[in-house]
PDB file of N, CA and C in Angstrom:
ATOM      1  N   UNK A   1     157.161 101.138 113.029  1.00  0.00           N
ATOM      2  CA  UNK A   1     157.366  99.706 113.032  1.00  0.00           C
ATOM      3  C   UNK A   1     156.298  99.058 113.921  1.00  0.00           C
ATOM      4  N   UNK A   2     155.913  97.791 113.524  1.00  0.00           N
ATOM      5  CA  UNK A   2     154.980  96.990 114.216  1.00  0.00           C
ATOM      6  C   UNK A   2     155.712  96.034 115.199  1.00  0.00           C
ATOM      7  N   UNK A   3     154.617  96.221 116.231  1.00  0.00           N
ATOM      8  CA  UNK A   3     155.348  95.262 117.406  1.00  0.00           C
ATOM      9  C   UNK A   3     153.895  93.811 117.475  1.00  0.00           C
ATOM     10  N   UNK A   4     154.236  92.747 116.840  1.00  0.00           N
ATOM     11  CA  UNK A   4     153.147  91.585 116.629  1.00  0.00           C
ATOM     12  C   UNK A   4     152.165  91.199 117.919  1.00  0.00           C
ATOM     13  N   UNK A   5     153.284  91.340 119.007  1.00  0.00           N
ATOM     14  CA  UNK A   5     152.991  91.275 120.824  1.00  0.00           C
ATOM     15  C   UNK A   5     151.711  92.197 120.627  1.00  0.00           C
ATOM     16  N   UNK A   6     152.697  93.015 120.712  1.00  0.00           N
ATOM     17  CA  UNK A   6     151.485  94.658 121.347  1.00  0.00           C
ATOM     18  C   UNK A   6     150.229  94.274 120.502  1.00  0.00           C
ATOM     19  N   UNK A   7     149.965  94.326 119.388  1.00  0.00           N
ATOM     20  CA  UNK A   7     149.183  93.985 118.421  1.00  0.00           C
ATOM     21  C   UNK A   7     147.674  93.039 118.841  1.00  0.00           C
ATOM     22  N   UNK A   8     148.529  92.037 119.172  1.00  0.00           N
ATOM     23  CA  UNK A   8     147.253  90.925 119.532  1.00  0.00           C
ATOM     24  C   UNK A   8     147.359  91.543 121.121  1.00  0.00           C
ATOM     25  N   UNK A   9     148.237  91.735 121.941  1.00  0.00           N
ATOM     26  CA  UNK A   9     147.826  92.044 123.354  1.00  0.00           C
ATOM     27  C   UNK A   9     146.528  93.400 123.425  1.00  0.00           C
ATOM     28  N   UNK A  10     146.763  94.333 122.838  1.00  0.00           N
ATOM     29  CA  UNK A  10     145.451  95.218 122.477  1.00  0.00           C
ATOM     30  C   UNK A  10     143.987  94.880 122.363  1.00  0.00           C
ATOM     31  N   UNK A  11     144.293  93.768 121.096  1.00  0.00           N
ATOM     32  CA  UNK A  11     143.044  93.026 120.396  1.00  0.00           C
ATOM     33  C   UNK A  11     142.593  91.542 121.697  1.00  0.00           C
ATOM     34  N   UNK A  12     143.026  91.939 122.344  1.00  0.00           N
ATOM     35  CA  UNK A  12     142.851  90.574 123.326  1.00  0.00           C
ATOM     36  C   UNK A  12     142.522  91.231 124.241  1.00  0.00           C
ATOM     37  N   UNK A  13     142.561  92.409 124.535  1.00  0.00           N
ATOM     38  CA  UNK A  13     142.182  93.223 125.737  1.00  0.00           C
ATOM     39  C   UNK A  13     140.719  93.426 125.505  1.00  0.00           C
ATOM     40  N   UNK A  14     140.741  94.063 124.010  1.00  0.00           N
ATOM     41  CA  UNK A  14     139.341  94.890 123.573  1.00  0.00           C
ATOM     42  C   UNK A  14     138.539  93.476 123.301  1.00  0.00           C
ATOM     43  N   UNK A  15     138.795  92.151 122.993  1.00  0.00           N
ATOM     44  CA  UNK A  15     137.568  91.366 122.958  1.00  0.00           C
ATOM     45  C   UNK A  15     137.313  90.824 124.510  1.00  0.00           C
ATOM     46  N   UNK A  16     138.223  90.970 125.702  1.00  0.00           N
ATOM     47  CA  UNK A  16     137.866  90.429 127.197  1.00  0.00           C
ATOM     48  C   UNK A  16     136.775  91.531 127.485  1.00  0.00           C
ATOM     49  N   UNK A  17     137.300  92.624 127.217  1.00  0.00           N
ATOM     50  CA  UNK A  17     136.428  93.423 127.848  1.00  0.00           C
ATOM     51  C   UNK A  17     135.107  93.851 126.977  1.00  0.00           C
ATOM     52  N   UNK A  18     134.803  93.681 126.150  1.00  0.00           N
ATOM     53  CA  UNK A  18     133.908  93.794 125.391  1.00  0.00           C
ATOM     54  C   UNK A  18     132.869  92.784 125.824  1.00  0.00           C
ATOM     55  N   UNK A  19     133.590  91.314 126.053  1.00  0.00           N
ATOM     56  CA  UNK A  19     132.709  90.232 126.726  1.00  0.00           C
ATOM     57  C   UNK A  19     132.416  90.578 127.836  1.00  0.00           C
ATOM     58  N   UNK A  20     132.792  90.780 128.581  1.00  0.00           N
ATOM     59  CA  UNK A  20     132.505  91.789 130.063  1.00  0.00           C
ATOM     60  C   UNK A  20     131.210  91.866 130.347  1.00  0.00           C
ATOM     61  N   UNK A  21     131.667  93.245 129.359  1.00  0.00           N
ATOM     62  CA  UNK A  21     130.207  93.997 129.201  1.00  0.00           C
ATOM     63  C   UNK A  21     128.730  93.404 129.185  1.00  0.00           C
ATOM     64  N   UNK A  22     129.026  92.534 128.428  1.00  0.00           N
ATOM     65  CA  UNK A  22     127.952  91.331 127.683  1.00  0.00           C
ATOM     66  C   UNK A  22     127.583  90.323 128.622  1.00  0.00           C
ATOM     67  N   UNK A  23     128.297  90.013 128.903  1.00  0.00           N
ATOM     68  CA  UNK A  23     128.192  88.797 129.921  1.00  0.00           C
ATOM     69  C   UNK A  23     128.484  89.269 130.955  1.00  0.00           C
ATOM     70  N   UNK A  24     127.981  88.825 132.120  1.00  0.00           N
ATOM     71  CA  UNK A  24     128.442  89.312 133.498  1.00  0.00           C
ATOM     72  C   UNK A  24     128.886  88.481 134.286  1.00  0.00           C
ATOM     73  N   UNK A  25     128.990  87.181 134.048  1.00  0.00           N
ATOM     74  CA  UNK A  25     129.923  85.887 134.902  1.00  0.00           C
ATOM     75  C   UNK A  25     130.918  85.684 133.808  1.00  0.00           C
ATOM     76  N   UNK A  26     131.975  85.558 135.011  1.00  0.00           N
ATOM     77  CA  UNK A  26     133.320  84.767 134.014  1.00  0.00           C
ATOM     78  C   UNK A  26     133.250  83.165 133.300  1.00  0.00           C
ATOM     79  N   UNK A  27     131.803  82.939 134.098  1.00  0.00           N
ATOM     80  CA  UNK A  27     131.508  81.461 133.581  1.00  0.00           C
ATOM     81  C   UNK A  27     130.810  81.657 131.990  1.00  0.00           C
ATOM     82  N   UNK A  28     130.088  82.928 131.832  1.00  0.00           N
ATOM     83  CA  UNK A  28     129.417  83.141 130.355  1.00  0.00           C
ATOM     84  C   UNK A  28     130.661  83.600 129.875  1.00  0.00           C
ATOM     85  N   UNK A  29     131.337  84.521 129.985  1.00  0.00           N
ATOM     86  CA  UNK A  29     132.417  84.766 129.162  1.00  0.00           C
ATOM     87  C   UNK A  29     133.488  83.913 128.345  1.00  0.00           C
ATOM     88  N   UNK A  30     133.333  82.577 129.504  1.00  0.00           N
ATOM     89  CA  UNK A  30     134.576  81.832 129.142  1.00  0.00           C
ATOM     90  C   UNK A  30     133.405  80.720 128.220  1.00  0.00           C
ATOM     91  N   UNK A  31     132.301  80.244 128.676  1.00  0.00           N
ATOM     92  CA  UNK A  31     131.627  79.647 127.410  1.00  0.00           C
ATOM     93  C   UNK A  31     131.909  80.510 125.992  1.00  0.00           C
ATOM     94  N   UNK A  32     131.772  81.798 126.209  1.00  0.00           N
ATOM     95  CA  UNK A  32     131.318  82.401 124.476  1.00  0.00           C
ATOM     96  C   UNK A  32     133.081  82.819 123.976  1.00  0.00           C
ATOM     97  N   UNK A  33     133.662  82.499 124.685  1.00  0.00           N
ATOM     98  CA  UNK A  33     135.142  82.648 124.195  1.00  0.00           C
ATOM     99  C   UNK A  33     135.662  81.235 124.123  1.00  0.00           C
ATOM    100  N   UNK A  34     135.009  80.232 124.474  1.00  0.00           N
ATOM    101  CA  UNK A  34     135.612  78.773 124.407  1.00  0.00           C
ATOM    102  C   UNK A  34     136.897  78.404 124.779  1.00  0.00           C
ATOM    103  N   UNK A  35     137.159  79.427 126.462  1.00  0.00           N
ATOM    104  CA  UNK A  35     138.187  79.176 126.962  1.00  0.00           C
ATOM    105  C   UNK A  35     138.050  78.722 128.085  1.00  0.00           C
ATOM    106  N   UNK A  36     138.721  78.202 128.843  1.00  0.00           N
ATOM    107  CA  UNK A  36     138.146  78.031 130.553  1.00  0.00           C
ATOM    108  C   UNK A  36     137.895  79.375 131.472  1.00  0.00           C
ATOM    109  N   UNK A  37     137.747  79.120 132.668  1.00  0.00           N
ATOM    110  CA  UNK A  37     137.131  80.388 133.409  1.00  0.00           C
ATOM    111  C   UNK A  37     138.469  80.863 134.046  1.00  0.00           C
ATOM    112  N   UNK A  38     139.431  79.318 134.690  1.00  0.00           N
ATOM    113  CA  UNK A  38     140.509  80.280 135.380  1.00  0.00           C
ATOM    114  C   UNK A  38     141.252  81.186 134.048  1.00  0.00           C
ATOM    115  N   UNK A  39     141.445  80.664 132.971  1.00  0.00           N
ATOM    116  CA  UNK A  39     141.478  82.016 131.768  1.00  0.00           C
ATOM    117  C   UNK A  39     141.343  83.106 132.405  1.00  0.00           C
ATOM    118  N   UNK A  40     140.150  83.108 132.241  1.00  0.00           N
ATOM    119  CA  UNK A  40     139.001  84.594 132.410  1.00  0.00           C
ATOM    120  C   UNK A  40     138.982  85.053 133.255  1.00  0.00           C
ATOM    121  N   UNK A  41     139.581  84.651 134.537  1.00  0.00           N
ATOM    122  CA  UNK A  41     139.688  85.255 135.126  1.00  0.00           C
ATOM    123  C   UNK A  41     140.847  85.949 135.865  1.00  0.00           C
ATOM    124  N   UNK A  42     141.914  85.185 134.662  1.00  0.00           N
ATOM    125  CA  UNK A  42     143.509  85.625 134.520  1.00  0.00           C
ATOM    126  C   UNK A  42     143.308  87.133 133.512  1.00  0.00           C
ATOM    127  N   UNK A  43     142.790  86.758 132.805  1.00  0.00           N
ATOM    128  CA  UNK A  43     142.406  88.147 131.397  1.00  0.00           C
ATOM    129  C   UNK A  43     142.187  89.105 132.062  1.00  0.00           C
ATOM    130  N   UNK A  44     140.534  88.904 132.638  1.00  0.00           N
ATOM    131  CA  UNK A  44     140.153  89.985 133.415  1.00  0.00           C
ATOM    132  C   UNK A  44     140.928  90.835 134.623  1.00  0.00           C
ATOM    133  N   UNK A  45     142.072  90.267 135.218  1.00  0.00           N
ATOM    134  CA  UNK A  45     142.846  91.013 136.244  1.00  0.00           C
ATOM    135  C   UNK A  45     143.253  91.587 135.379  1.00  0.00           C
ATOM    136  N   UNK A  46     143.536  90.953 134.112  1.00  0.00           N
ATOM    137  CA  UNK A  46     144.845  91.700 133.625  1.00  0.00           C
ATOM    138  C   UNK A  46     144.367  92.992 133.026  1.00  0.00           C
ATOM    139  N   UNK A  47     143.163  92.616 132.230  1.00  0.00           N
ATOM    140  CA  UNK A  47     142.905  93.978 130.621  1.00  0.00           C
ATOM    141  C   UNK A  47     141.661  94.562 130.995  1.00  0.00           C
ATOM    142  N   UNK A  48     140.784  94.297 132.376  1.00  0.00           N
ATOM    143  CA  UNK A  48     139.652  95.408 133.163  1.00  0.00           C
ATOM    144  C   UNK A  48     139.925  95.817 134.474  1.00  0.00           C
ATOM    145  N   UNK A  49     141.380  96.364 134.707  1.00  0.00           N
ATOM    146  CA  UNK A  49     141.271  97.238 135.818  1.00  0.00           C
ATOM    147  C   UNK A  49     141.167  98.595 136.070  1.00  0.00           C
TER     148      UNK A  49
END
């Protein structure tokens, strides 16, 4: 059985951290994700430790 949560929480992990990689300020990350930074920098505690 599919859990919809888990699903996008995975896929939301693997595109923070993928931007990461790429970008190295939470200020580029949150431009190329078109979210704000305190976002990004809520994400990042959460899905790159």
């Amino acid at each position: 059985m599919y859990d919809l949560n888990e699903i996008i929480d995975r896929y939301k992990a693997e595109i923070v951290r993928r931007a990461k990689k790429v970008y190295k300020s939470s200020y580029e990350v949150a431009k190329y994700l078109n979210i704000s930074q305190s976002t990004v920098h809520r994400l990042i505690s959460r899905y790159c430790k």
